[in-house]
Structures are given as C-alpha cells and as structure tokens.
N, C-alpha and C. Protein backbone atom coordinates (compact mmCIF):
# COMPACT_ATOMS: atom_id res chain seq x y z
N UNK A 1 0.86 -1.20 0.00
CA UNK A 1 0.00 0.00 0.00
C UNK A 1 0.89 1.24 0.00
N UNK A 2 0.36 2.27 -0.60
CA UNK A 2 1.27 3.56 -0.87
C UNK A 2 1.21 4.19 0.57
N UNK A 3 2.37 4.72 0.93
CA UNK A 3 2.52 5.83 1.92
C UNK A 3 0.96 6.71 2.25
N UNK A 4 0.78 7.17 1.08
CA UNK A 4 -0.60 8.34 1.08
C UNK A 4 -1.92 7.83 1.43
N UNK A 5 -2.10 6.40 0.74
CA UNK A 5 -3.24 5.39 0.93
C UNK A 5 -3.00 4.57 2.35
N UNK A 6 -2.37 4.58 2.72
CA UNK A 6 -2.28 3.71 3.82
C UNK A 6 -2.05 4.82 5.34
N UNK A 7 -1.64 6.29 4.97
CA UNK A 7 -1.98 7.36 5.81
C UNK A 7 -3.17 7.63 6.20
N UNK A 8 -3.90 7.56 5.15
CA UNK A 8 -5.74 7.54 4.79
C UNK A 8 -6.44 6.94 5.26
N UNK A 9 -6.02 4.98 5.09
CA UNK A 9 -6.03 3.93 5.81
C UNK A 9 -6.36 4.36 7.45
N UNK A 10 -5.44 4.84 7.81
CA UNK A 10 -5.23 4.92 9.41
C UNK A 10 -5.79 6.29 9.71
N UNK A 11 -6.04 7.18 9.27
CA UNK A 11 -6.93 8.11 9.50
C UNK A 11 -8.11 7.78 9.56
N UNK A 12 -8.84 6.99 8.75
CA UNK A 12 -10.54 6.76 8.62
C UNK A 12 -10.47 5.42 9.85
N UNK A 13 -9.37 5.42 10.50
CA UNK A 13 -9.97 3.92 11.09
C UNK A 13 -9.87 4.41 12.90
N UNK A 14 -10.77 3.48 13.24
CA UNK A 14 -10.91 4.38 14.62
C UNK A 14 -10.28 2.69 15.42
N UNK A 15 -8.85 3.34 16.65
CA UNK A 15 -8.37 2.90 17.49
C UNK A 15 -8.80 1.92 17.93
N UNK A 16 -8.68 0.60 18.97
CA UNK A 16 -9.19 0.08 20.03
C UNK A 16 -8.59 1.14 21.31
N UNK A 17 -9.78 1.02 22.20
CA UNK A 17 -9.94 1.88 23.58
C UNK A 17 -8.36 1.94 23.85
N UNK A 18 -7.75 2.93 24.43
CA UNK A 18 -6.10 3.03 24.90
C UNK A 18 -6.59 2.63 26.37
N UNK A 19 -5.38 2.74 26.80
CA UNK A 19 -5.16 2.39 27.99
C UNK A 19 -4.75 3.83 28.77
N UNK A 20 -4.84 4.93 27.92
CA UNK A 20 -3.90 6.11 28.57
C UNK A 20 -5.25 7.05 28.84
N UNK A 21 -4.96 7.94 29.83
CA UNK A 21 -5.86 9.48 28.97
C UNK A 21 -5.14 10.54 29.45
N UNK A 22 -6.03 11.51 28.92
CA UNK A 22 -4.68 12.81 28.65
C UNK A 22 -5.04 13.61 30.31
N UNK A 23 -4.44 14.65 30.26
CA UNK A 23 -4.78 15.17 31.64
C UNK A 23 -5.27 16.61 30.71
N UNK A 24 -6.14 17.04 31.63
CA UNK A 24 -7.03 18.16 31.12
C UNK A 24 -6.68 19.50 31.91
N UNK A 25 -6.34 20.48 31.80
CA UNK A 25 -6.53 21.30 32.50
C UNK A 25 -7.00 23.00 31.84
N UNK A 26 -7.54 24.02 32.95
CA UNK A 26 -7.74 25.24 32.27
C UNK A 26 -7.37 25.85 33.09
N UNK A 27 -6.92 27.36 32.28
CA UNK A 27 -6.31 28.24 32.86
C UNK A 27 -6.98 29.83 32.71
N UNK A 28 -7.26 30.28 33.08
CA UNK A 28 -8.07 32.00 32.77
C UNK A 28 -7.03 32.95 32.63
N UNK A 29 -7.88 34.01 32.00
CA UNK A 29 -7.54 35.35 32.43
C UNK A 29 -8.37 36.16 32.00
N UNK A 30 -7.54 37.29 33.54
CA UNK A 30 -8.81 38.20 33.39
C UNK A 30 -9.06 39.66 33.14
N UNK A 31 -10.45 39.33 32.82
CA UNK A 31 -11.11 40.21 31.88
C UNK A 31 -11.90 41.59 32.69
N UNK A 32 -12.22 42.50 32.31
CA UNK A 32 -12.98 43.07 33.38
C UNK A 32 -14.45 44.16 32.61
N UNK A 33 -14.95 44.70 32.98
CA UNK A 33 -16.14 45.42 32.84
C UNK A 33 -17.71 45.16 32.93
N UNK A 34 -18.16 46.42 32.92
CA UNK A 34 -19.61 46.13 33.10
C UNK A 34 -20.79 45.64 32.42
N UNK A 35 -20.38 45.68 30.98
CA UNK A 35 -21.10 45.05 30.16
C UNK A 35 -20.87 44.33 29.38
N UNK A 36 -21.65 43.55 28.94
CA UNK A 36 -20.71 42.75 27.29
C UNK A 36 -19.94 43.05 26.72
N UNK A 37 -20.12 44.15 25.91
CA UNK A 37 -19.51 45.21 25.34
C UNK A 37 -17.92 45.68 26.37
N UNK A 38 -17.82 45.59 27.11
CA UNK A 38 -17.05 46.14 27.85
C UNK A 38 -16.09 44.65 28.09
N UNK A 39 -16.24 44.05 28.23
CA UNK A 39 -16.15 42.18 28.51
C UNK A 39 -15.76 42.07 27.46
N UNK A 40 -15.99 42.10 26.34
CA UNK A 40 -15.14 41.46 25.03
C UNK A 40 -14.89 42.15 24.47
N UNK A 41 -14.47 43.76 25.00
CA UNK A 41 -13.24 44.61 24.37
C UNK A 41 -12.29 44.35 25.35
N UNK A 42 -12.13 44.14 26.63
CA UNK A 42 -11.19 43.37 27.62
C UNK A 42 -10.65 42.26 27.01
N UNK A 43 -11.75 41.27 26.55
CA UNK A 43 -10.87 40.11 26.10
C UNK A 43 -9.85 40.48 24.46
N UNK A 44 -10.38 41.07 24.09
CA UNK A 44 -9.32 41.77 22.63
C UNK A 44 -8.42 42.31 22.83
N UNK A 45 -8.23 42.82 24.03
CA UNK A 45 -6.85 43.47 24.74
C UNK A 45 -6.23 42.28 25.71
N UNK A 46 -6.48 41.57 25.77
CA UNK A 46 -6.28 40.19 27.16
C UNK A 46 -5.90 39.36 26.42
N UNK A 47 -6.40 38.68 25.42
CA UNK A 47 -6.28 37.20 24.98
C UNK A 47 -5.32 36.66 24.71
N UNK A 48 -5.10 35.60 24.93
CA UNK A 48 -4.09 34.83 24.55
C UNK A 48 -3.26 34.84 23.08
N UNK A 49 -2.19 35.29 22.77
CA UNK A 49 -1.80 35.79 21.58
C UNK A 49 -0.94 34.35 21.12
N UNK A 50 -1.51 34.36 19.80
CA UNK A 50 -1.27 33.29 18.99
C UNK A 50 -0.46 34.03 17.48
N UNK A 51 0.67 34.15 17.44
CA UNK A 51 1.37 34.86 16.55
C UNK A 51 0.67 36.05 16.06
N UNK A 52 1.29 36.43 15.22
CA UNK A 52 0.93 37.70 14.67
C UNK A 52 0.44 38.10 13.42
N UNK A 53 -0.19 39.17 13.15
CA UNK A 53 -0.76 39.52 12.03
C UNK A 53 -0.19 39.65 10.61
N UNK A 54 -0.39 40.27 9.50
CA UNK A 54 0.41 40.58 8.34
C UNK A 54 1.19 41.88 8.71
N UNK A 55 1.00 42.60 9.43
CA UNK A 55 1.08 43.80 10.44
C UNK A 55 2.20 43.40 10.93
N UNK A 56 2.34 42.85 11.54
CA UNK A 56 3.73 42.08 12.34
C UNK A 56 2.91 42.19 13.76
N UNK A 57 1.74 43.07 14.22
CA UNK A 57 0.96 42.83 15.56
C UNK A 57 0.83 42.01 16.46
N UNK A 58 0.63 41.43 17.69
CA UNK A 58 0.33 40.24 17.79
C UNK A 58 -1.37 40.09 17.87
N UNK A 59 -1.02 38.81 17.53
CA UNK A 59 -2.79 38.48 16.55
C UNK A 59 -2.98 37.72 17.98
N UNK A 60 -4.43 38.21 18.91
CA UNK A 60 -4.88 37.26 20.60
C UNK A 60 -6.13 36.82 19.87
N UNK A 61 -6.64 35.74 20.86
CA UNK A 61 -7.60 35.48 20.50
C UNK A 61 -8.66 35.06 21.95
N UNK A 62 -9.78 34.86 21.60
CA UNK A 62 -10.67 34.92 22.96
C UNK A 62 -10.41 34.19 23.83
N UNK A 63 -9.95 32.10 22.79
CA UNK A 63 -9.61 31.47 23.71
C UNK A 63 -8.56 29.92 22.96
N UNK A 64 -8.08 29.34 23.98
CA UNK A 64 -6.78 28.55 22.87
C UNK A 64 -6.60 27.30 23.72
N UNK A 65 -6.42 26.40 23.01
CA UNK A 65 -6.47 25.22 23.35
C UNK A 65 -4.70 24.79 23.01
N UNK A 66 -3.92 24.58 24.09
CA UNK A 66 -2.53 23.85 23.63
C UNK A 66 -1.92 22.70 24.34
N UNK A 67 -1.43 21.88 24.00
CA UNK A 67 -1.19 20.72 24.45
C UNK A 67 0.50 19.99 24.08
N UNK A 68 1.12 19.57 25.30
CA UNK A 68 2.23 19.09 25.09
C UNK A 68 2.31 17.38 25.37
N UNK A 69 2.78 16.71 24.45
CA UNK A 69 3.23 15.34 24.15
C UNK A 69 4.33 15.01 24.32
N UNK A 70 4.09 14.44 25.63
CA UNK A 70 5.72 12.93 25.42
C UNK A 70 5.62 12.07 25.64
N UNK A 71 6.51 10.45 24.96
CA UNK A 71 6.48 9.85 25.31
C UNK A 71 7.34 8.59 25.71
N UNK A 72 6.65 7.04 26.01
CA UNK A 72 7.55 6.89 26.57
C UNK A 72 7.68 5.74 25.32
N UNK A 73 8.48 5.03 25.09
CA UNK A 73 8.48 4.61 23.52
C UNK A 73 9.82 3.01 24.25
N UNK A 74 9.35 2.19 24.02
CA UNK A 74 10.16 0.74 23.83
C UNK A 74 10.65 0.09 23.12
N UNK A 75 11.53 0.43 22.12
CA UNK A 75 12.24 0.10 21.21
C UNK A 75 12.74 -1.33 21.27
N UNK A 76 12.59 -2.53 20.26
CA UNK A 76 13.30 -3.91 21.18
C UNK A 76 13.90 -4.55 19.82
N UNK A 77 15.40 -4.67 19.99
CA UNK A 77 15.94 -5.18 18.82
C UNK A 77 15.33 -6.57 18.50
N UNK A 78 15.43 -7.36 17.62
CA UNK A 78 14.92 -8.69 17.55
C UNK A 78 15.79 -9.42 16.70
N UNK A 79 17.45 -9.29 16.58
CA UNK A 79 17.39 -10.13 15.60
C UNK A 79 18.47 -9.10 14.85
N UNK A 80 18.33 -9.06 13.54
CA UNK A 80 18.09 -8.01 12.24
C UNK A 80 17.30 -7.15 12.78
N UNK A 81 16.10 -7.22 13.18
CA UNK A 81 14.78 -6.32 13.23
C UNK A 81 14.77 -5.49 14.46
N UNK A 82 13.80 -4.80 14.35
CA UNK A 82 13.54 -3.50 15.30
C UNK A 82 11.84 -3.53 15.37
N UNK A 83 11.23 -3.77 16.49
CA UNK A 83 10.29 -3.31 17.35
C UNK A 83 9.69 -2.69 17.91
N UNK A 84 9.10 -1.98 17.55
CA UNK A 84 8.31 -1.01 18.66
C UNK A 84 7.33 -1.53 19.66
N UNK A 85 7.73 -1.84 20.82
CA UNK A 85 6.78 -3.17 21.81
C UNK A 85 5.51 -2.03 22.09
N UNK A 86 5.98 -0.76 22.63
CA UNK A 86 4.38 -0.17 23.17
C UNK A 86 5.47 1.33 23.15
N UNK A 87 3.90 2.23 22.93
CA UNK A 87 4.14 3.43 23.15
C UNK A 87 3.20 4.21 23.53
N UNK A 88 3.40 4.55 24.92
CA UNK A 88 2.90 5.24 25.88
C UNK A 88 3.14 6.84 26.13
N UNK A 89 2.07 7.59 25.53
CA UNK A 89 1.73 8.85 25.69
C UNK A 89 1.89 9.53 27.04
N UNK A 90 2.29 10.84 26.92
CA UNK A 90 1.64 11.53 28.60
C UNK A 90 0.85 12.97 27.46
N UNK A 91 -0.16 12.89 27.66
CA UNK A 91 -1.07 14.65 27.13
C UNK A 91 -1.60 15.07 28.20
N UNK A 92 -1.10 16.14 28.11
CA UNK A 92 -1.72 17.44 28.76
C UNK A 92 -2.60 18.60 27.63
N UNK A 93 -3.08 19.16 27.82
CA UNK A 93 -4.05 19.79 27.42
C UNK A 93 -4.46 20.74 27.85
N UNK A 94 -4.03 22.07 27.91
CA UNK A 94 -4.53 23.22 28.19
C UNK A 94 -5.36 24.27 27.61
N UNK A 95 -6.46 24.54 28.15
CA UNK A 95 -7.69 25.47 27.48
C UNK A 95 -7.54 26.70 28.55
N UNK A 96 -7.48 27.71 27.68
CA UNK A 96 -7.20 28.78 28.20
C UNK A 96 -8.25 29.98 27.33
N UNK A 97 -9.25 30.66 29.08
CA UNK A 97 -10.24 30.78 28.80
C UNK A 97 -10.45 32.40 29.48
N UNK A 98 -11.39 33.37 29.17
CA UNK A 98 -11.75 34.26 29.92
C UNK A 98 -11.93 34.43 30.93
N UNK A 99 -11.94 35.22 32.18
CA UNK A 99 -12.81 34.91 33.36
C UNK A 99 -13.16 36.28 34.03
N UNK A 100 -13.93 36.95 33.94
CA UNK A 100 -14.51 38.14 34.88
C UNK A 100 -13.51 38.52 35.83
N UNK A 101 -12.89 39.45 36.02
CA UNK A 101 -12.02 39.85 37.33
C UNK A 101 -13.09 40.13 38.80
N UNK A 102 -14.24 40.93 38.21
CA UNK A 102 -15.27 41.25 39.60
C UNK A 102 -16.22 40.29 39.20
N UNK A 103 -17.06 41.14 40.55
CA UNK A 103 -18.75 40.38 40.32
C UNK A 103 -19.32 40.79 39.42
N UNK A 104 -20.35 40.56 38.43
CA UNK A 104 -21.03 40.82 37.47
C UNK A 104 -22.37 40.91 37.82
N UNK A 105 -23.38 41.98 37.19
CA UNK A 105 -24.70 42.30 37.52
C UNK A 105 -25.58 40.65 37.26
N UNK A 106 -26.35 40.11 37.64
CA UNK A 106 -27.04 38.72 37.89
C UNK A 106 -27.66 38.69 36.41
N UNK A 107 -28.22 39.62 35.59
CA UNK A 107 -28.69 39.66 34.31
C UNK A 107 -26.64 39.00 32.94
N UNK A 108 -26.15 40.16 33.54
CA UNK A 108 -25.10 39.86 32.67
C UNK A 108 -24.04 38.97 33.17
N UNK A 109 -24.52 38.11 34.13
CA UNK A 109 -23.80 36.90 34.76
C UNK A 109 -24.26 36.15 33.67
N UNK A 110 -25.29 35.47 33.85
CA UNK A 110 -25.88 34.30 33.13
C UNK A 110 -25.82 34.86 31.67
N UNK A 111 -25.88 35.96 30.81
CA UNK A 111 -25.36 35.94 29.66
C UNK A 111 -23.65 35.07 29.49
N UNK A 112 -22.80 35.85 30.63
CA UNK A 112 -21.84 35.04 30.42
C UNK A 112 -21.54 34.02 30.32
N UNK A 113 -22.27 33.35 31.53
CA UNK A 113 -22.33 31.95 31.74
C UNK A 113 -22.37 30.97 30.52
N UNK A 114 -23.34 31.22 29.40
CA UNK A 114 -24.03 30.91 28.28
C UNK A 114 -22.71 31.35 27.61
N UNK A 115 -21.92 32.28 27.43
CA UNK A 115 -21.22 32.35 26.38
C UNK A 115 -19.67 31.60 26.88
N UNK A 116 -19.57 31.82 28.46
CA UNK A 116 -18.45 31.14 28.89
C UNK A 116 -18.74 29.90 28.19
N UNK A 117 -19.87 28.96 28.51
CA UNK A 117 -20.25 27.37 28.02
C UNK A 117 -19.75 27.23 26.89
N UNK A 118 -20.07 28.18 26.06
CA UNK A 118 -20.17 27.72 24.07
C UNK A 118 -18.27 27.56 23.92
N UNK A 119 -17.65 28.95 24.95
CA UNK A 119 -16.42 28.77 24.63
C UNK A 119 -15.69 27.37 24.83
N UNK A 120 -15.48 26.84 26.37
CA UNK A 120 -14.90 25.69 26.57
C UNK A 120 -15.94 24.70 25.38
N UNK A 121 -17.43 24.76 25.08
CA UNK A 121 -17.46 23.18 24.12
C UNK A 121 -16.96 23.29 22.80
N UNK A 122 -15.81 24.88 22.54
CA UNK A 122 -15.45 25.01 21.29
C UNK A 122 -14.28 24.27 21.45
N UNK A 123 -13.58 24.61 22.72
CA UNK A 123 -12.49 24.58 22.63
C UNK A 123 -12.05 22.81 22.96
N UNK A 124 -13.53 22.25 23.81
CA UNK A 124 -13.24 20.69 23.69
C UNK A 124 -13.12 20.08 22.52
N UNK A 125 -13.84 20.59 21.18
CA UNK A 125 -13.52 19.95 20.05
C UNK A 125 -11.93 20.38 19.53
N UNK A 126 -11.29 21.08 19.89
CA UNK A 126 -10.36 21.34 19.56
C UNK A 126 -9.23 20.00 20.39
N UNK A 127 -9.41 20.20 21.52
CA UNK A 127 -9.38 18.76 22.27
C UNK A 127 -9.10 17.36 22.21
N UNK A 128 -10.20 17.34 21.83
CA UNK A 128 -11.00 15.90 21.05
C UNK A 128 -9.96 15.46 19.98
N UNK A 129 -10.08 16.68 19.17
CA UNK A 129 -8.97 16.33 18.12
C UNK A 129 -7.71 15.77 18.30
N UNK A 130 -7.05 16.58 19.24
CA UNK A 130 -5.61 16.08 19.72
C UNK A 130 -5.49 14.66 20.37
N UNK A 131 -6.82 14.27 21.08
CA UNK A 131 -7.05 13.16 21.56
C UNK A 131 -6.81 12.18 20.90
N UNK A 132 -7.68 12.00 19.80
CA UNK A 132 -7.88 11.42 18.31
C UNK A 132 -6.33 11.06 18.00
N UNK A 133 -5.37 12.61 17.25
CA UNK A 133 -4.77 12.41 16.77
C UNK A 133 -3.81 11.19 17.51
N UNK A 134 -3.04 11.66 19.11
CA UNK A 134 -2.30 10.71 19.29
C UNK A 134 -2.95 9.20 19.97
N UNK A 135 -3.96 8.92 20.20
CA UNK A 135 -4.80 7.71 19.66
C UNK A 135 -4.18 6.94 18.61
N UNK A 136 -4.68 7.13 17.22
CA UNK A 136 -3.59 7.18 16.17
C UNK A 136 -2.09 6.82 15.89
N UNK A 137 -1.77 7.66 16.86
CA UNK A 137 -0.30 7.53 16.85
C UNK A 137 0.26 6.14 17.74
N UNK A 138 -0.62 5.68 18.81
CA UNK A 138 -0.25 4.94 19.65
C UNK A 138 -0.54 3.59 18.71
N UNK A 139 -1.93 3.33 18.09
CA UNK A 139 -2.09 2.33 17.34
C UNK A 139 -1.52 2.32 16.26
N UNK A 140 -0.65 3.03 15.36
CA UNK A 140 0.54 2.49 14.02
C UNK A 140 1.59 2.25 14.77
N UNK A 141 1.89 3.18 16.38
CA UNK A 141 3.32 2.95 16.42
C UNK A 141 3.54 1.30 17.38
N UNK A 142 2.40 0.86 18.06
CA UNK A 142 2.50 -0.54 18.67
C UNK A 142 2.61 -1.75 17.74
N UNK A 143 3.52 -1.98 18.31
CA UNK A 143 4.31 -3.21 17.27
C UNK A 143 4.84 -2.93 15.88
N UNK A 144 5.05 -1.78 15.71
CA UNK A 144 5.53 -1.22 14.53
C UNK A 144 7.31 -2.10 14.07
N UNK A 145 7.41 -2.37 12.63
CA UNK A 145 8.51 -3.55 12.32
C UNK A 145 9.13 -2.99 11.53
N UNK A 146 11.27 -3.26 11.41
CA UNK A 146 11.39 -2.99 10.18
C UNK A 146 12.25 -4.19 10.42
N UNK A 147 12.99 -4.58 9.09
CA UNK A 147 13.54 -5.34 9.46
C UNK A 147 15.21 -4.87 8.76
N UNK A 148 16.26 -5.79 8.66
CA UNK A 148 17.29 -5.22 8.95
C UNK A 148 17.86 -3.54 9.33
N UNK A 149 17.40 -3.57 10.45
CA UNK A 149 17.26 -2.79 11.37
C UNK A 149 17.61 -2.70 12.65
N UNK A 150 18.86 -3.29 12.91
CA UNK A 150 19.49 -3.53 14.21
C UNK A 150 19.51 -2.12 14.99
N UNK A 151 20.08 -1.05 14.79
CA UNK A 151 19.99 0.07 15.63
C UNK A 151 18.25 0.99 15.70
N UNK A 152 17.00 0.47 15.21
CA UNK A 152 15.66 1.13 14.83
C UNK A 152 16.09 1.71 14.43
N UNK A 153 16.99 2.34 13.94
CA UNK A 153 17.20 3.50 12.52
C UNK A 153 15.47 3.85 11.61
N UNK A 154 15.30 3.04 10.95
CA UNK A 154 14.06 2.68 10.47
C UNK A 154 12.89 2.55 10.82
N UNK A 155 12.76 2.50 12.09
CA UNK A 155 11.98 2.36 12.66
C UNK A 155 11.34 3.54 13.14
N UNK A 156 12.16 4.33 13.23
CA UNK A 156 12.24 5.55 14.25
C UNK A 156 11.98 6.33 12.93
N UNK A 157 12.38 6.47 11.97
CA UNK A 157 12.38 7.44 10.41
C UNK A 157 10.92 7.27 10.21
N UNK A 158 10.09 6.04 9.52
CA UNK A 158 8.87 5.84 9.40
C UNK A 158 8.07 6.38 10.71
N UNK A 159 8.22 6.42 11.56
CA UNK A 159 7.68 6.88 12.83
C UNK A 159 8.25 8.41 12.79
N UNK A 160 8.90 8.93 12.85
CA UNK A 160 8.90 10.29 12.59
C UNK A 160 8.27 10.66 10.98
N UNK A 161 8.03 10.00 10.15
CA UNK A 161 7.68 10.62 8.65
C UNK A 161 5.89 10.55 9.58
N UNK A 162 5.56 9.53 9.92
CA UNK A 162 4.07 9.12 9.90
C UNK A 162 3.38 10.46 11.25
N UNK A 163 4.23 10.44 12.20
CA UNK A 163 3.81 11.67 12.97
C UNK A 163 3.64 13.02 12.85
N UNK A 164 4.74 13.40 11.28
CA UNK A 164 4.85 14.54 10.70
C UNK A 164 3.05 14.29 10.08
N UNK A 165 2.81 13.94 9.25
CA UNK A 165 2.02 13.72 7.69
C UNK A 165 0.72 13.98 9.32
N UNK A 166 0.90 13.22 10.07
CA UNK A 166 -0.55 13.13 11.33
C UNK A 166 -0.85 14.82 12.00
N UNK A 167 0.50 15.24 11.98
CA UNK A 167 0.59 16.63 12.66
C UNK A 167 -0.12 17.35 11.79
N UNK A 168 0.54 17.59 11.02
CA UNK A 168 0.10 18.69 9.56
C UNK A 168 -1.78 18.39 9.68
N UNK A 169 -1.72 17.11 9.22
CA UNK A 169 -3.57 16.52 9.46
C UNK A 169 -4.07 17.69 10.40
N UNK A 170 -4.02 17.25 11.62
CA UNK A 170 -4.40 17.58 12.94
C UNK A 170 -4.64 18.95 13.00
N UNK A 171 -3.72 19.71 12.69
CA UNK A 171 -3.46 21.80 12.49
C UNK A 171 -4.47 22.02 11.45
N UNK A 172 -4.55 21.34 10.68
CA UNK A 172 -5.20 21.76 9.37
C UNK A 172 -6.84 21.57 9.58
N UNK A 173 -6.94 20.15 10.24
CA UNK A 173 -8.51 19.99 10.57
C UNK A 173 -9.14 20.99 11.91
N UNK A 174 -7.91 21.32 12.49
CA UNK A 174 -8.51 22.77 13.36
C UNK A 174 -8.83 24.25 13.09
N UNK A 175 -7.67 24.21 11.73
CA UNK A 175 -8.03 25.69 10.85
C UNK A 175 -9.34 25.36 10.44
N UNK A 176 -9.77 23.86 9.58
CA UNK A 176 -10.75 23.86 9.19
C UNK A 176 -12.21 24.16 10.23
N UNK A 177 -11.89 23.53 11.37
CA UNK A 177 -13.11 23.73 12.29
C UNK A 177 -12.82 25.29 12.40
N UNK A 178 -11.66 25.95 12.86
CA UNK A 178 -12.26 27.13 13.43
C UNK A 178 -13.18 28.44 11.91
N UNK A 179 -12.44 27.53 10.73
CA UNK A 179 -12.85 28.48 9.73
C UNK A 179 -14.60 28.39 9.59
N UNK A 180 -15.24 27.17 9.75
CA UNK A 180 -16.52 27.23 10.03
C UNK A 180 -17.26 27.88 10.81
N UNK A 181 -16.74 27.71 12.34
CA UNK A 181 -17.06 28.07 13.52
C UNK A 181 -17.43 29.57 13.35
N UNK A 182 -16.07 30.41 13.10
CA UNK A 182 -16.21 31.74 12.97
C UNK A 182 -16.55 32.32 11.20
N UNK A 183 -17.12 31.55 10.79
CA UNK A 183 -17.55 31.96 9.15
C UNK A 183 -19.09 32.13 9.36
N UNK A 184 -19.42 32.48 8.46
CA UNK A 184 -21.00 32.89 8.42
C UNK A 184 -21.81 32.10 8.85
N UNK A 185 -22.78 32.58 9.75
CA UNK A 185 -23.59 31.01 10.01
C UNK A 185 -22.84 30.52 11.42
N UNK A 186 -21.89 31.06 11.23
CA UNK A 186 -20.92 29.64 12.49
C UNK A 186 -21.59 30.04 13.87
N UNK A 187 -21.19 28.35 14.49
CA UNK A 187 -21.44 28.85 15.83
C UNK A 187 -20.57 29.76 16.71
N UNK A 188 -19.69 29.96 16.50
CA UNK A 188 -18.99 31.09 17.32
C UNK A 188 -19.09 32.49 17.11
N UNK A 189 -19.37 32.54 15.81
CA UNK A 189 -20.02 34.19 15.11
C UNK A 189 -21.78 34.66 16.24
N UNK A 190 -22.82 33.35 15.93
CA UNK A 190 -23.64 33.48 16.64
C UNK A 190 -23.68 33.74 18.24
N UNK A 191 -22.76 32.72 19.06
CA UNK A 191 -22.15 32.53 20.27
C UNK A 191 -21.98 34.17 20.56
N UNK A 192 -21.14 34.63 20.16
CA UNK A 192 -20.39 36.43 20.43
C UNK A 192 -21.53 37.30 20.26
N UNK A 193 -22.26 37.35 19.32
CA UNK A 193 -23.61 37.93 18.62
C UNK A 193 -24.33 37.97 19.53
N UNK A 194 -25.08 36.73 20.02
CA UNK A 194 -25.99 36.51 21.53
C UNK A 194 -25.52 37.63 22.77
N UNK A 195 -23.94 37.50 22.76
CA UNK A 195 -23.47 37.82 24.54
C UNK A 195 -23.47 39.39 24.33
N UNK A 196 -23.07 39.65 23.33
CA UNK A 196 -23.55 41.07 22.92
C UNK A 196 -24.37 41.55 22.93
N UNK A 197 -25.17 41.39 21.84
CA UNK A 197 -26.73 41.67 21.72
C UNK A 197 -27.66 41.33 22.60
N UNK A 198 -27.35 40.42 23.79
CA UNK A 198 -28.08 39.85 25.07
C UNK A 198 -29.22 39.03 24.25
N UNK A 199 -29.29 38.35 23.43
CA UNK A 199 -30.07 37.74 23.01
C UNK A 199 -30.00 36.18 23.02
C-alpha cells in the first residue's frame, strides 16, 4: 500500500480503547467590565496571543487550546529487526479561557455563563482532536517492524515521517473547524452575537 493510501487507511480507522488518557486542565484570564460590550473589548486586549498579524501585531484570540506530548516509547531489537513493543503517551491539554475579574450584575452573569459554556465546548472539540490524533499515533506505532534494522534506525524514520504527515492533518482539521465556527452562520459568530446583543 502507498505511503498516502495507507496514511488515509489509518486516518478513517478508529483505534481500540487506549489504555492512557490525557490530563485536562484550564487556565483563565482576566477580563474586566460592566457590560458585554465592555467584557469582550477586555478580552481583545487580554487574549491569549497566537502569533501575529500581516502587520507584524500580535494576533490574541478569545480562547486557545494547547497541548504538550511525550512519550515513553520501547524500542526492542529482535534479531536483524527492530520493534516497537508499546508506546505510551503523557497529554496534557490546556484550554485557556476568559474569566470576569469582579462580580457581574445577575442579568449579565448568566449571559456570560451561556457564552463562557459555548467557549470551553469550542475549545473541547479542539481537544478531542488532539485526543484522536495521538490515539492514532499509539495504534501504528505498537508493534511497529522494520527489518534489517538492528539500531531502529528505520523504525524511528517511518515513525517520525508518519507523525509529521498526522501533525500537519491535525493543524489543518482545526483551521478547518475554526474556519466554520467563525464563518458565516458559524457557531462562534452566533455565540459572540448573543453575549452582545443579550439575546
């Protein structure tokens, strides 16, 4: 099977259950004012900055999902051959989110509330994804074979080519979600629209 078809292969195919899970955590910052309006011109001055503009600016955004991977990887000569016996993930996962500095009037609490919600279930699909991806990664790389391959030289190359081609995947299917999300129609266009407009 070709490299490209058999990438494809393992993309459309869904894992058996792991044995791992990731660790989740969130982090705020904060925002302050009295109204909506006031609340998500805070967060445009606050947000978490994710590179920069054509401007050279830095480009923030409301809210960001990032996550660091390592792992622990068992390499086992066999012979000629090279093994990959198991490979064991550690994910972390950080969502990093708005949060009110004061108390908020009880009307424009529960607006927030409602828009706080939409944010973290945006940012779990963002999540999800990363979940997915090294899922994935754990099922090509267990028991993964090459053979004359005494040092995994080979082993380790195909496993770094296949994690690259998965990465790229992964970034790209999140541009794609967020390009929906915040495109016409999207739920995050509507989401902002509501907390504003109090509707």
């Amino acid at each position: 099977m070709k490299p490209a078809l058999l990438l494809a292969a393992l993309l459309l195919s869904t894992p058996a259950l792991a044995d791992w899970k990731p660790i989740e955590k969130v982090e705020t910052y904060a925002v302050s004012g009295e109204s909506a309006e006031q609340l998500y011109l805070s967060i445009g001055e606050k947000g978490p900055v994710v590179g920069t503009d054509s401007a050279g600016n830095a480009r923030r955004v409301i809210a960001h999902t990032f996550f660091k991977l390592t792992w622990q990887r068992d390499y086992q000569p066999q012979g000629d051959a090279c093994v990959l016996k198991t490979a064991r993930p550690k994910l972390t996962i950080t969502y990093t989110l708005p949060k009110p500095a004061g108390k908020l009037a009880p009307a424009l609490q529960a607006r927030w509330d409602t828009f706080a919600a939409g944010l973290i279930a945006h940012e779990k699909v963002h999540g999800a994804g990363i979940v997915d991806m090294v899922d994935k990664i754990v099922a090509f790389s267990t028991g993964l074979t090459a053979q004359n391959d005494p040092g995994c030289k080979k082993v380790r190359a195909e496993l770094t080519s296949y994690l690259d081609q998965l990465s790229k995947a992964q970034h790209q299917g999140s541009r794609d979600f967020d390009k929906i999300e915040f495109g016409r129609d999207g739920n995050m266009l509507k989401l902002i629209a509501a907390f504003l407009g109090g509707g």
